[in-house]
C-alpha atoms as a PDB file:
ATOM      1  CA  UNK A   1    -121.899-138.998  95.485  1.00  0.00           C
ATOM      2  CA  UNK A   2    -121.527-137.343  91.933  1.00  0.00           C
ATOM      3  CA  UNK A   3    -123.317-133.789  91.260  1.00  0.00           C
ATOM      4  CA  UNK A   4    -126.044-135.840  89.042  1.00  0.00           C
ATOM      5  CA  UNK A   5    -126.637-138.133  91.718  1.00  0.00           C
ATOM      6  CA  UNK A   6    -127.620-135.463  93.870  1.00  0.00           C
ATOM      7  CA  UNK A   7    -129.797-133.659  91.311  1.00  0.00           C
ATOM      8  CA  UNK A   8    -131.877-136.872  90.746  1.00  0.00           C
ATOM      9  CA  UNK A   9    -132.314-136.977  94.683  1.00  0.00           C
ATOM     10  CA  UNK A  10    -133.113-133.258  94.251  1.00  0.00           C
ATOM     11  CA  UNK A  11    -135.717-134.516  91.342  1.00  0.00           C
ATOM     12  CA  UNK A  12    -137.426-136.983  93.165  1.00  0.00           C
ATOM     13  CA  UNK A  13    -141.110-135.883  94.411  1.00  0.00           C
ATOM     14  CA  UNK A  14    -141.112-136.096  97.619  1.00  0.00           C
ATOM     15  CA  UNK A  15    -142.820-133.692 100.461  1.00  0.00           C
ATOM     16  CA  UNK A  16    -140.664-131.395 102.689  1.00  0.00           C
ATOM     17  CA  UNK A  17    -139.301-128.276 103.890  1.00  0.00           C
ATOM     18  CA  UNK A  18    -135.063-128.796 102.894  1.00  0.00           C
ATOM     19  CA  UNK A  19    -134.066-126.455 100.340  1.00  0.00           C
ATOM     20  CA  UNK A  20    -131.790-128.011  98.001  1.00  0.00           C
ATOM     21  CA  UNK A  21    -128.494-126.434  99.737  1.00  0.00           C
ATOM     22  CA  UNK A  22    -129.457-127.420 103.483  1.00  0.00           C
ATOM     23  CA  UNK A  23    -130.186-130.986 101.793  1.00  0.00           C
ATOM     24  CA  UNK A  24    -126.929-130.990 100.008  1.00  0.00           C
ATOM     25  CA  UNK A  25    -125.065-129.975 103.605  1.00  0.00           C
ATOM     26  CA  UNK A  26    -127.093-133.001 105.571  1.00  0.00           C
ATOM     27  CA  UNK A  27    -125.775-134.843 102.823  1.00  0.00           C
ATOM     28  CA  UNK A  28    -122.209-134.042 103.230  1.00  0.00           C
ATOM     29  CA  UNK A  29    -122.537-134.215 107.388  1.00  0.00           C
ATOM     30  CA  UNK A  30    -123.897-137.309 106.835  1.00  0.00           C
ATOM     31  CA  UNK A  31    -120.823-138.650 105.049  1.00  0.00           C
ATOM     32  CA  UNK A  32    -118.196-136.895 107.792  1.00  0.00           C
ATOM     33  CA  UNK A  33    -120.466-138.982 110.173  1.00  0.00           C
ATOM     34  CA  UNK A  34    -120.987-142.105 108.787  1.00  0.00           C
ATOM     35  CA  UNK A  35    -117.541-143.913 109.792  1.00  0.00           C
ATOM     36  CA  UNK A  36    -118.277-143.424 113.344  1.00  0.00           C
ATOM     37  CA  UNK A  37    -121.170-145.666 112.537  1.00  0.00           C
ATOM     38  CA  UNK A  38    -125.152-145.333 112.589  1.00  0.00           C
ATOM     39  CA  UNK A  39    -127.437-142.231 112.728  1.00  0.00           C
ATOM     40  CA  UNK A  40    -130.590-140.971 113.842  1.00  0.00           C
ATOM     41  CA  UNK A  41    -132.676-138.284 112.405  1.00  0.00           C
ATOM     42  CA  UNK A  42    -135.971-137.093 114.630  1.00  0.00           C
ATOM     43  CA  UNK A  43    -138.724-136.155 112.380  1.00  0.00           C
ATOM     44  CA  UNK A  44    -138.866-137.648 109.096  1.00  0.00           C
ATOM     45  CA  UNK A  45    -142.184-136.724 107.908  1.00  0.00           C
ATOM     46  CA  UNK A  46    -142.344-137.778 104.323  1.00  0.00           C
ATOM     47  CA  UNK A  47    -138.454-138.584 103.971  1.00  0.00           C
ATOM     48  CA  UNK A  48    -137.131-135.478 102.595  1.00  0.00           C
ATOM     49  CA  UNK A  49    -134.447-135.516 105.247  1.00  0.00           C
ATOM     50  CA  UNK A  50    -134.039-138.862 104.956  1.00  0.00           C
ATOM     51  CA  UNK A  51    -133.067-139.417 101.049  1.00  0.00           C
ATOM     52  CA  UNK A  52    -130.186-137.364 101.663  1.00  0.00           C
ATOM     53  CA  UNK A  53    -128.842-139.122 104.901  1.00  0.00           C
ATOM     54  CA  UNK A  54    -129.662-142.694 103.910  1.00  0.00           C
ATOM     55  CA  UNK A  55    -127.819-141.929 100.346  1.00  0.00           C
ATOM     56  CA  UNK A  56    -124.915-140.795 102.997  1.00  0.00           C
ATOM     57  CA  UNK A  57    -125.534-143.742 105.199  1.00  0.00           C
ATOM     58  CA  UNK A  58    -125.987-146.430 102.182  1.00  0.00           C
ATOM     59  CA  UNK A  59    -122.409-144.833 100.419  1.00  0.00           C
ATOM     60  CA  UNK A  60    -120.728-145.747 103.364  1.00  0.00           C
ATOM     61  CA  UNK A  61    -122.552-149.436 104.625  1.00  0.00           C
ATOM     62  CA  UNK A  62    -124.221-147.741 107.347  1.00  0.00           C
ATOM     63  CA  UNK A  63    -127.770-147.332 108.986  1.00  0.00           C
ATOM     64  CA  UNK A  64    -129.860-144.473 109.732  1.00  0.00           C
ATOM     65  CA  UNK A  65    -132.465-145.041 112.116  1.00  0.00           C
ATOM     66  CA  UNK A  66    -135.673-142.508 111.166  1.00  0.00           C
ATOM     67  CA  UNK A  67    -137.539-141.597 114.582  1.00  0.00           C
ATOM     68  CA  UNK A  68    -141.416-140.310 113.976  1.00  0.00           C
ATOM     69  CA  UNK A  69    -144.900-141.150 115.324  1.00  0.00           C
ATOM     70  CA  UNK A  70    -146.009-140.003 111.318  1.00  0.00           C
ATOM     71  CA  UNK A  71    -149.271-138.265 112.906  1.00  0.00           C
ATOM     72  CA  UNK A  72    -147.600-135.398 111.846  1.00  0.00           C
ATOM     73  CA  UNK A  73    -146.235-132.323 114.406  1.00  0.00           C
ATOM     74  CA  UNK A  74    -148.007-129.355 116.078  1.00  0.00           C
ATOM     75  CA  UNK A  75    -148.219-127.187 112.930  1.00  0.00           C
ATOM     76  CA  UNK A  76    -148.907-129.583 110.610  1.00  0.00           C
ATOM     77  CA  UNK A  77    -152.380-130.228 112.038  1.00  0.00           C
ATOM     78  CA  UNK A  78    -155.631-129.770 110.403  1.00  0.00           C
ATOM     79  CA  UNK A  79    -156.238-125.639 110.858  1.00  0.00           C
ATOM     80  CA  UNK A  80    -153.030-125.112 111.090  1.00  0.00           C
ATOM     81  CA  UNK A  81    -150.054-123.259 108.516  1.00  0.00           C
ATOM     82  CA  UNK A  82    -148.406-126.096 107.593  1.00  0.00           C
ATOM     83  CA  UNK A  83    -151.217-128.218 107.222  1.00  0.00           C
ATOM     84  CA  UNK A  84    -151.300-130.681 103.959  1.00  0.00           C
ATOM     85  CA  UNK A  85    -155.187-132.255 103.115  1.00  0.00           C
ATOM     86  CA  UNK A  86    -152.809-134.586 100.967  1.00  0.00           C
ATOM     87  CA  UNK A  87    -151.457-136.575 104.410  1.00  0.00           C
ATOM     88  CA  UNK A  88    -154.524-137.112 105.665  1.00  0.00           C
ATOM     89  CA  UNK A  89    -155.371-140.814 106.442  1.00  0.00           C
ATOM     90  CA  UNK A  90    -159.187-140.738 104.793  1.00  0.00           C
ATOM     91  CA  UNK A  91    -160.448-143.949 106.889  1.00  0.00           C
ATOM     92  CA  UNK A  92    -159.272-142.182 110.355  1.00  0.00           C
ATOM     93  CA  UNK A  93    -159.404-138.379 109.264  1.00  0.00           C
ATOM     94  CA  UNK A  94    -155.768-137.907 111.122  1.00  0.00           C
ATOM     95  CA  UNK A  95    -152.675-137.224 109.907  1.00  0.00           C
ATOM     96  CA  UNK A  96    -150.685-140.543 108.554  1.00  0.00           C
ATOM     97  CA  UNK A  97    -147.263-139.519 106.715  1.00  0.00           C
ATOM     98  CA  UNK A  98    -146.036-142.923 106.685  1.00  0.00           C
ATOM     99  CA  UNK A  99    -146.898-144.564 103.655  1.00  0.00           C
ATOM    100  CA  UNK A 100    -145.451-141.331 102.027  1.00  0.00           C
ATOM    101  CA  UNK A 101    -142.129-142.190 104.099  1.00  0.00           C
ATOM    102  CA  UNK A 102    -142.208-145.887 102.794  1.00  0.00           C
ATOM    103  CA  UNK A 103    -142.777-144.609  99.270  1.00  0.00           C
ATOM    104  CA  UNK A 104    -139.663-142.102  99.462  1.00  0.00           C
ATOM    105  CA  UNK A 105    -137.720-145.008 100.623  1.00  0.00           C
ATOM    106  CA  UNK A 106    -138.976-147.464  97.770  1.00  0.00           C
ATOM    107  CA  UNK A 107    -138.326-144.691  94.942  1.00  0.00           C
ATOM    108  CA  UNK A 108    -135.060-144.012  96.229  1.00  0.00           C
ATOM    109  CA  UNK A 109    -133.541-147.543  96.831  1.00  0.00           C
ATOM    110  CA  UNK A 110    -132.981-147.425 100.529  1.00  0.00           C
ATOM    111  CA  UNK A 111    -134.803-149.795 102.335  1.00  0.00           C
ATOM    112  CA  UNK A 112    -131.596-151.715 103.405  1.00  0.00           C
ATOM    113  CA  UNK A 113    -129.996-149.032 104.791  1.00  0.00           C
ATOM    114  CA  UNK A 114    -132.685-147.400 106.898  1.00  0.00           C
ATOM    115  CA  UNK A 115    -134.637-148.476 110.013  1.00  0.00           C
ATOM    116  CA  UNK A 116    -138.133-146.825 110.458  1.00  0.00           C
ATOM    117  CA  UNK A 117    -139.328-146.216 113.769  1.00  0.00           C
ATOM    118  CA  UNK A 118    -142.730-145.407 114.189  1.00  0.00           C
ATOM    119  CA  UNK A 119    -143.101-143.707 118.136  1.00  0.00           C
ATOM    120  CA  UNK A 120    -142.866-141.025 119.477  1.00  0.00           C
ATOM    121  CA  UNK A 121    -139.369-139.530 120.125  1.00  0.00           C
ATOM    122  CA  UNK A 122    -139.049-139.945 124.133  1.00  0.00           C
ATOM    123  CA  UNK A 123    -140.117-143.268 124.152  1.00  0.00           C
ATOM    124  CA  UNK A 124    -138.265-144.539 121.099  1.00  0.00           C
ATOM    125  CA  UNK A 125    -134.928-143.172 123.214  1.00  0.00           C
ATOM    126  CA  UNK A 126    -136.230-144.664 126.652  1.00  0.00           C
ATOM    127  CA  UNK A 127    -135.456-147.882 125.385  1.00  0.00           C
ATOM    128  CA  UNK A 128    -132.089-146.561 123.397  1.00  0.00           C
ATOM    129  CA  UNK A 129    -128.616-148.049 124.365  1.00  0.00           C
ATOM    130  CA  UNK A 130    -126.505-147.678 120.828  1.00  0.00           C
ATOM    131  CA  UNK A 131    -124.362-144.952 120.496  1.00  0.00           C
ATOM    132  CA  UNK A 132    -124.344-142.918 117.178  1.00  0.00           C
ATOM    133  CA  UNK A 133    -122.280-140.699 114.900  1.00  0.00           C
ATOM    134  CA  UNK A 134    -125.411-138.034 114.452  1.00  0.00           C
ATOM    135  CA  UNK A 135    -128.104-137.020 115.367  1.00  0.00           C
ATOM    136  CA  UNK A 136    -130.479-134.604 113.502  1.00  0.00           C
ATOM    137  CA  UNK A 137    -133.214-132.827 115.127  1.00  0.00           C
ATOM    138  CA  UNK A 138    -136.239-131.659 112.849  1.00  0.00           C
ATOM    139  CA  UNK A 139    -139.323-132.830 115.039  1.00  0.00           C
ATOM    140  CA  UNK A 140    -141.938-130.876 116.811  1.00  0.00           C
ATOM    141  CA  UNK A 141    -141.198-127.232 116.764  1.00  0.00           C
ATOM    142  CA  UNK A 142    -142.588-126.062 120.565  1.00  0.00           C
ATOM    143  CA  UNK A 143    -140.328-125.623 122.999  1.00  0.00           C
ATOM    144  CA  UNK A 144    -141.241-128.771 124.767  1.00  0.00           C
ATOM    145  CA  UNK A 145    -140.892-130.971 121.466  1.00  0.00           C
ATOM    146  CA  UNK A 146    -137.641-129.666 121.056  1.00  0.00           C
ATOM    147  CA  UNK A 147    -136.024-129.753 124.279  1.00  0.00           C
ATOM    148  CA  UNK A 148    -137.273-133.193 124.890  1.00  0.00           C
ATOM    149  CA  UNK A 149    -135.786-134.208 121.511  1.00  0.00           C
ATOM    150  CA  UNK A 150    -132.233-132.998 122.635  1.00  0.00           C
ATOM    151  CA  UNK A 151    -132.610-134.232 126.098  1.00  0.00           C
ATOM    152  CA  UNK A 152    -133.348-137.448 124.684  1.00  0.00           C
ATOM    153  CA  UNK A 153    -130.749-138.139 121.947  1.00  0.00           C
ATOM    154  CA  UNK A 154    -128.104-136.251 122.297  1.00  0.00           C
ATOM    155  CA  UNK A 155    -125.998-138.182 124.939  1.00  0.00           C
ATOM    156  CA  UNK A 156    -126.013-141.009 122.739  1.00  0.00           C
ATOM    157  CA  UNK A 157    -123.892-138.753 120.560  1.00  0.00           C
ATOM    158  CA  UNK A 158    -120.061-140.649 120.253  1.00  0.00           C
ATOM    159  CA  UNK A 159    -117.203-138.271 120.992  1.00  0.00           C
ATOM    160  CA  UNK A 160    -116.291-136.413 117.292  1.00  0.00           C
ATOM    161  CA  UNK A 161    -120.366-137.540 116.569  1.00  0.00           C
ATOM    162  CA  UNK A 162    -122.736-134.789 114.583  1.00  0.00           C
ATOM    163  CA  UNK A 163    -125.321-132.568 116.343  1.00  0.00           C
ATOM    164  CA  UNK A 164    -127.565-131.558 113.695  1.00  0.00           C
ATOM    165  CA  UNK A 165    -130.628-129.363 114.123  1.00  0.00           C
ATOM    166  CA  UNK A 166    -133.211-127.543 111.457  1.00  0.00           C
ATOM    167  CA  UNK A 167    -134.775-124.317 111.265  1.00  0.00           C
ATOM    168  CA  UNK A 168    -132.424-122.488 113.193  1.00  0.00           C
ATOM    169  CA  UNK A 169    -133.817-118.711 113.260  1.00  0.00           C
ATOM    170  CA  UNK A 170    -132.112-116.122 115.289  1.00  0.00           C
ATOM    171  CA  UNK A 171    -135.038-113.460 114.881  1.00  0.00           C
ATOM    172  CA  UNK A 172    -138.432-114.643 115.720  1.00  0.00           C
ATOM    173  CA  UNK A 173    -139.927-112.873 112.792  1.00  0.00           C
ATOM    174  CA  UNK A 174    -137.931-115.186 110.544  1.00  0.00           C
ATOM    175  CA  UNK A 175    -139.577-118.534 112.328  1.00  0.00           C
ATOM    176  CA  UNK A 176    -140.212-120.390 115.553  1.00  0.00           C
ATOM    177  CA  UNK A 177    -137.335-120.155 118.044  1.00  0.00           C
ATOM    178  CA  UNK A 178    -137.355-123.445 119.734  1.00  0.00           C
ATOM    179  CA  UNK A 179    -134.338-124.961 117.460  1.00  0.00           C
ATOM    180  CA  UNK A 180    -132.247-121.868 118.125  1.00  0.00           C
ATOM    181  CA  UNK A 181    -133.049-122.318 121.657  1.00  0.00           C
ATOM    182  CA  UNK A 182    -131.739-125.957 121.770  1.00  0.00           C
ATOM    183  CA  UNK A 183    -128.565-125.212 119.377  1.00  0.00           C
ATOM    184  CA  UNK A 184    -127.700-122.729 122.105  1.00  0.00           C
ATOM    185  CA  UNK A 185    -128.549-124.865 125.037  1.00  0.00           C
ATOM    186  CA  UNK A 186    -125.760-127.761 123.268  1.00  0.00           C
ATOM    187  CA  UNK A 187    -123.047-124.907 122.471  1.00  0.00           C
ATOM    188  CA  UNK A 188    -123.623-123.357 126.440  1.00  0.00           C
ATOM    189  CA  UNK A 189    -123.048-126.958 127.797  1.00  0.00           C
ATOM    190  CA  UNK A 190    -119.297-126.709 126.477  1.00  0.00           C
ATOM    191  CA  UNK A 191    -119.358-130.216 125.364  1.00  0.00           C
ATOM    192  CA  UNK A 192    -119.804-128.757 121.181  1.00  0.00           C
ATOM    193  CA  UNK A 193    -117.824-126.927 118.753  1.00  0.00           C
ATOM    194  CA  UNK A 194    -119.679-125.035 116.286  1.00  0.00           C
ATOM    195  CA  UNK A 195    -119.413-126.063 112.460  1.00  0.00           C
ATOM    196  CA  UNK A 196    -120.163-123.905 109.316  1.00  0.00           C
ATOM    197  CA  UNK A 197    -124.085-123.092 109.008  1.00  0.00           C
ATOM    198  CA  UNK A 198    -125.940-123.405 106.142  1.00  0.00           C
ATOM    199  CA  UNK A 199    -129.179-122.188 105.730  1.00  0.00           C
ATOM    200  CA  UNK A 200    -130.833-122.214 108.858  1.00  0.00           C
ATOM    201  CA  UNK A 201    -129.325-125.840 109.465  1.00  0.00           C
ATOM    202  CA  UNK A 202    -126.616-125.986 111.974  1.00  0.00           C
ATOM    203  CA  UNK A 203    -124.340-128.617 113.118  1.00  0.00           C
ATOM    204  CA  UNK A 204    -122.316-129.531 116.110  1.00  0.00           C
ATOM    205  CA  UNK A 205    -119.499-131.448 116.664  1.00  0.00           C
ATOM    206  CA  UNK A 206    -118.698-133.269 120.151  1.00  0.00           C
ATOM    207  CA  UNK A 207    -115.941-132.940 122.057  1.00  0.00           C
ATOM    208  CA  UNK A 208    -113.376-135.721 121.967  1.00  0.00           C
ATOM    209  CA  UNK A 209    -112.577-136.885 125.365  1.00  0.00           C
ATOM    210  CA  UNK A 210    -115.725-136.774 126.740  1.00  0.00           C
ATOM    211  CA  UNK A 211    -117.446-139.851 128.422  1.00  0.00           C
ATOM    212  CA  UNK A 212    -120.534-140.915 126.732  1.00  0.00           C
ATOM    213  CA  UNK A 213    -123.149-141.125 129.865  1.00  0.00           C
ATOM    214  CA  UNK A 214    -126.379-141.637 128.315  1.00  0.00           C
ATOM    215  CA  UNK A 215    -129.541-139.788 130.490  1.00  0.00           C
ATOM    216  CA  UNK A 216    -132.613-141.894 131.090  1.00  0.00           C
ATOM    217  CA  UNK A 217    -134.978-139.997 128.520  1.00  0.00           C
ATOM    218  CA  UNK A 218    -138.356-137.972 129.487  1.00  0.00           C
ATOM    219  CA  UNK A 219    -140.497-136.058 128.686  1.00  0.00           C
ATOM    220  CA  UNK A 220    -140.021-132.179 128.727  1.00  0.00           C
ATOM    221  CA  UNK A 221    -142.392-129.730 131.045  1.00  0.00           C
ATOM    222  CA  UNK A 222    -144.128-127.337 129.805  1.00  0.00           C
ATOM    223  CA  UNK A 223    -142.351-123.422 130.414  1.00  0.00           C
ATOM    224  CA  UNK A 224    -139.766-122.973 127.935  1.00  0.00           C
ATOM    225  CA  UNK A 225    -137.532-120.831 127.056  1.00  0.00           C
ATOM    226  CA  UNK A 226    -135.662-120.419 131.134  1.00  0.00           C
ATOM    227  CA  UNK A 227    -135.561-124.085 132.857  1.00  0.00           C
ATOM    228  CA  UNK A 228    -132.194-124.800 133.519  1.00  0.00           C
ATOM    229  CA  UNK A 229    -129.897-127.898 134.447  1.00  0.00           C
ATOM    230  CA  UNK A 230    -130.140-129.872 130.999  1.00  0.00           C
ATOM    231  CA  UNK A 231    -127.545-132.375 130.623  1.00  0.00           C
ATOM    232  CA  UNK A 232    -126.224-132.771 126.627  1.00  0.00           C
END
Protein backbone atom coordinates (compact mmCIF):
# COMPACT_ATOMS: atom_id res chain seq x y z
CA UNK A 1 0.00 0.00 0.00
CA UNK A 2 1.32 3.46 -1.32
CA UNK A 3 2.08 6.39 1.35
CA UNK A 4 -1.32 8.18 0.01
CA UNK A 5 -3.21 5.18 0.50
CA UNK A 6 -2.37 5.15 3.96
CA UNK A 7 -2.98 8.87 4.57
CA UNK A 8 -6.58 8.54 3.20
CA UNK A 9 -7.02 5.55 5.76
CA UNK A 10 -5.38 7.99 8.21
CA UNK A 11 -8.19 10.66 6.88
CA UNK A 12 -11.06 8.68 7.27
CA UNK A 13 -13.32 9.62 10.49
CA UNK A 14 -13.46 6.99 12.33
CA UNK A 15 -13.37 6.56 16.40
CA UNK A 16 -10.27 5.09 18.18
CA UNK A 17 -7.29 5.14 20.22
CA UNK A 18 -4.25 4.07 17.25
CA UNK A 19 -2.02 6.84 16.68
CA UNK A 20 -1.15 7.08 13.17
CA UNK A 21 2.42 5.22 13.65
CA UNK A 22 1.03 2.15 15.79
CA UNK A 23 -1.71 2.04 12.87
CA UNK A 24 0.87 2.21 10.21
CA UNK A 25 2.95 -0.84 12.16
CA UNK A 26 -0.51 -3.09 12.44
CA UNK A 27 -0.58 -2.31 8.97
CA UNK A 28 2.73 -3.59 8.02
CA UNK A 29 2.35 -6.83 10.62
CA UNK A 30 -0.61 -7.38 8.99
CA UNK A 31 1.01 -7.78 5.58
CA UNK A 32 4.15 -10.09 7.11
CA UNK A 33 1.06 -12.12 8.35
CA UNK A 34 -1.25 -12.34 5.79
CA UNK A 35 0.38 -15.32 3.62
CA UNK A 36 0.07 -17.60 6.46
CA UNK A 37 -3.58 -16.96 5.94
CA UNK A 38 -6.53 -15.33 8.09
CA UNK A 39 -6.45 -13.08 11.22
CA UNK A 40 -8.19 -12.15 14.20
CA UNK A 41 -8.20 -8.93 16.00
CA UNK A 42 -10.09 -8.86 19.69
CA UNK A 43 -11.69 -5.59 20.22
CA UNK A 44 -12.69 -3.67 17.33
CA UNK A 45 -14.75 -1.03 18.77
CA UNK A 46 -15.50 1.35 15.98
CA UNK A 47 -12.91 -0.23 13.40
CA UNK A 48 -9.96 1.86 13.87
CA UNK A 49 -7.87 -1.27 14.19
CA UNK A 50 -9.59 -2.82 11.72
CA UNK A 51 -9.14 -0.37 8.50
CA UNK A 52 -5.60 -0.95 8.79
CA UNK A 53 -5.63 -4.86 9.03
CA UNK A 54 -8.45 -5.50 6.57
CA UNK A 55 -6.50 -3.02 3.98
CA UNK A 56 -3.53 -5.66 4.93
CA UNK A 57 -5.83 -8.59 4.73
CA UNK A 58 -7.81 -7.34 1.41
CA UNK A 59 -3.99 -6.53 -0.38
CA UNK A 60 -3.23 -9.93 0.05
CA UNK A 61 -6.93 -12.02 -0.62
CA UNK A 62 -7.24 -12.71 2.92
CA UNK A 63 -9.81 -12.47 5.88
CA UNK A 64 -9.73 -10.88 9.13
CA UNK A 65 -12.15 -12.05 11.48
CA UNK A 66 -13.14 -8.86 14.03
CA UNK A 67 -14.08 -10.41 17.59
CA UNK A 68 -16.37 -7.84 19.88
CA UNK A 69 -19.65 -8.00 21.85
CA UNK A 70 -19.80 -3.86 20.64
CA UNK A 71 -21.34 -3.04 24.26
CA UNK A 72 -18.26 -1.45 24.61
CA UNK A 73 -15.31 -2.49 27.46
CA UNK A 74 -14.92 -1.71 31.20
CA UNK A 75 -13.75 1.91 30.72
CA UNK A 76 -15.74 2.84 28.13
CA UNK A 77 -18.89 2.71 30.26
CA UNK A 78 -21.18 5.45 31.10
CA UNK A 79 -19.14 7.32 34.26
CA UNK A 80 -16.28 6.18 33.20
CA UNK A 81 -12.78 7.99 31.36
CA UNK A 82 -13.20 6.72 28.22
CA UNK A 83 -16.72 7.05 28.01
CA UNK A 84 -18.27 8.46 24.50
CA UNK A 85 -22.30 9.83 24.85
CA UNK A 86 -21.83 9.50 20.93
CA UNK A 87 -21.99 5.31 21.15
CA UNK A 88 -24.76 5.22 23.05
CA UNK A 89 -27.69 3.13 21.62
CA UNK A 90 -30.66 5.91 22.48
CA UNK A 91 -33.63 3.18 22.35
CA UNK A 92 -31.64 0.86 25.03
CA UNK A 93 -29.42 3.61 26.81
CA UNK A 94 -26.26 1.00 26.50
CA UNK A 95 -23.38 1.12 24.71
CA UNK A 96 -23.82 -0.17 20.84
CA UNK A 97 -20.48 0.48 18.71
CA UNK A 98 -21.58 -1.61 15.97
CA UNK A 99 -23.25 0.31 13.50
CA UNK A 100 -20.12 2.62 13.83
CA UNK A 101 -18.02 -0.69 12.97
CA UNK A 102 -20.33 -1.42 9.89
CA UNK A 103 -19.99 2.19 8.80
CA UNK A 104 -15.99 2.08 9.00
CA UNK A 105 -16.23 -0.98 6.96
CA UNK A 106 -18.71 0.56 4.27
CA UNK A 107 -16.49 3.88 3.96
CA UNK A 108 -13.49 1.96 3.61
CA UNK A 109 -14.44 -0.80 1.04
CA UNK A 110 -13.95 -3.87 3.12
CA UNK A 111 -16.85 -5.75 3.61
CA UNK A 112 -15.48 -8.74 1.53
CA UNK A 113 -12.59 -9.14 3.30
CA UNK A 114 -13.73 -8.99 6.90
CA UNK A 115 -15.95 -11.23 9.08
CA UNK A 116 -17.72 -9.46 12.06
CA UNK A 117 -18.31 -11.33 15.05
CA UNK A 118 -20.52 -9.98 17.44
CA UNK A 119 -19.80 -12.13 21.11
CA UNK A 120 -17.98 -11.98 23.50
CA UNK A 121 -14.30 -13.09 23.17
CA UNK A 122 -14.32 -16.58 25.22
CA UNK A 123 -17.20 -17.80 23.65
CA UNK A 124 -16.49 -16.70 20.09
CA UNK A 125 -13.02 -18.97 20.65
CA UNK A 126 -14.98 -21.92 22.45
CA UNK A 127 -16.32 -22.77 19.29
CA UNK A 128 -12.84 -21.83 17.28
CA UNK A 129 -11.00 -24.63 15.28
CA UNK A 130 -9.08 -22.46 12.33
CA UNK A 131 -5.72 -21.69 12.81
CA UNK A 132 -4.45 -18.09 12.04
CA UNK A 133 -1.45 -16.00 11.04
CA UNK A 134 -2.30 -13.17 13.94
CA UNK A 135 -3.82 -12.38 16.43
CA UNK A 136 -4.22 -8.84 17.93
CA UNK A 137 -5.31 -8.23 21.35
CA UNK A 138 -6.98 -4.72 22.14
CA UNK A 139 -10.15 -5.85 24.22
CA UNK A 140 -11.04 -5.32 27.79
CA UNK A 141 -8.23 -3.79 29.69
CA UNK A 142 -8.64 -5.70 33.43
CA UNK A 143 -6.59 -8.26 34.11
CA UNK A 144 -9.25 -10.84 33.66
CA UNK A 145 -10.29 -9.43 30.09
CA UNK A 146 -6.92 -9.70 29.10
CA UNK A 147 -5.71 -12.90 30.25
CA UNK A 148 -8.80 -14.58 29.07
CA UNK A 149 -8.22 -12.96 25.64
CA UNK A 150 -4.68 -14.61 25.39
CA UNK A 151 -5.75 -17.80 26.92
CA UNK A 152 -8.29 -17.96 24.39
CA UNK A 153 -6.63 -17.12 21.03
CA UNK A 154 -3.39 -17.48 21.17
CA UNK A 155 -2.91 -21.29 20.57
CA UNK A 156 -4.63 -20.92 17.45
CA UNK A 157 -1.57 -18.91 16.51
CA UNK A 158 0.31 -21.04 13.30
CA UNK A 159 4.03 -21.55 13.88
CA UNK A 160 5.90 -18.07 12.33
CA UNK A 161 1.99 -16.51 13.13
CA UNK A 162 1.80 -12.71 14.77
CA UNK A 163 1.10 -12.05 18.49
CA UNK A 164 -0.05 -8.62 18.57
CA UNK A 165 -1.14 -6.74 21.67
CA UNK A 166 -2.06 -2.78 22.41
CA UNK A 167 -1.33 -0.47 25.07
CA UNK A 168 1.63 -2.00 26.27
CA UNK A 169 2.84 0.31 29.35
CA UNK A 170 5.75 -0.69 31.40
CA UNK A 171 5.06 2.03 34.22
CA UNK A 172 1.65 2.08 35.62
CA UNK A 173 1.56 5.81 35.65
CA UNK A 174 1.74 5.71 31.86
CA UNK A 175 -1.62 3.30 31.65
CA UNK A 176 -3.27 0.10 32.77
CA UNK A 177 -0.86 -2.84 33.07
CA UNK A 178 -2.89 -5.76 32.05
CA UNK A 179 -1.41 -5.84 28.26
CA UNK A 180 2.13 -5.66 29.61
CA UNK A 181 1.20 -8.36 31.88
CA UNK A 182 0.02 -10.70 29.04
CA UNK A 183 3.00 -9.65 26.52
CA UNK A 184 5.18 -10.93 29.34
CA UNK A 185 3.19 -13.96 30.20
CA UNK A 186 3.64 -15.02 25.97
CA UNK A 187 7.54 -14.04 25.97
CA UNK A 188 8.01 -16.20 29.65
CA UNK A 189 6.26 -19.23 27.95
CA UNK A 190 9.39 -19.49 25.50
CA UNK A 191 7.21 -20.28 22.65
CA UNK A 192 7.77 -16.11 21.21
CA UNK A 193 10.47 -14.05 19.92
CA UNK A 194 10.16 -10.49 20.48
CA UNK A 195 9.77 -8.07 17.35
CA UNK A 196 10.51 -4.26 17.13
CA UNK A 197 7.90 -2.14 19.33
CA UNK A 198 6.25 0.67 18.26
CA UNK A 199 4.43 2.81 20.32
CA UNK A 200 3.09 0.95 23.02
CA UNK A 201 2.07 -1.85 20.40
CA UNK A 202 4.11 -4.93 20.55
CA UNK A 203 4.30 -7.96 18.51
CA UNK A 204 5.33 -11.53 18.81
CA UNK A 205 6.39 -13.96 16.60
CA UNK A 206 5.90 -17.90 17.21
CA UNK A 207 8.27 -20.29 17.27
CA UNK A 208 8.61 -22.53 14.25
CA UNK A 209 8.51 -26.08 15.22
CA UNK A 210 6.08 -25.92 17.64
CA UNK A 211 2.83 -28.09 17.57
CA UNK A 212 -0.26 -26.10 17.34
CA UNK A 213 -2.47 -27.68 20.39
CA UNK A 214 -5.34 -25.49 20.66
CA UNK A 215 -6.73 -25.11 24.67
CA UNK A 216 -10.45 -25.44 25.19
CA UNK A 217 -11.15 -21.60 25.93
CA UNK A 218 -12.60 -20.11 29.41
CA UNK A 219 -13.12 -17.74 31.14
CA UNK A 220 -10.38 -16.07 33.37
CA UNK A 221 -10.78 -15.82 37.47
CA UNK A 222 -10.69 -13.03 39.04
CA UNK A 223 -6.89 -12.28 41.02
CA UNK A 224 -4.56 -11.09 38.54
CA UNK A 225 -1.48 -10.20 38.27
CA UNK A 226 0.23 -13.93 40.14
CA UNK A 227 -1.93 -17.10 38.85
CA UNK A 228 0.30 -19.24 37.20
CA UNK A 229 0.22 -22.34 34.73
CA UNK A 230 -1.16 -20.49 31.49
CA UNK A 231 -0.62 -22.38 28.44
CA UNK A 232 0.20 -19.92 25.11
Amino acid sequence: MSLIALAKLHSLPVKGFLPPAEAERLFELGVMAAPLGPMLEIGSYCGKSTLYLGSACKQAGAVLFCVDHHQGSEEQQPGEAFHDPELVNPATGEMDTLPFFRETLRRADLSDCVVPLVAPSHLAAAGWSTPLSLVFIDGGHTFTAAVTDYVSWSSFLKPGGLLVIHDIFERPEEGGQAPYYIYNMALSSGLYEELPMKGSLGALRKKSGLQLVPQPARPVAPGFPGRKGFLA
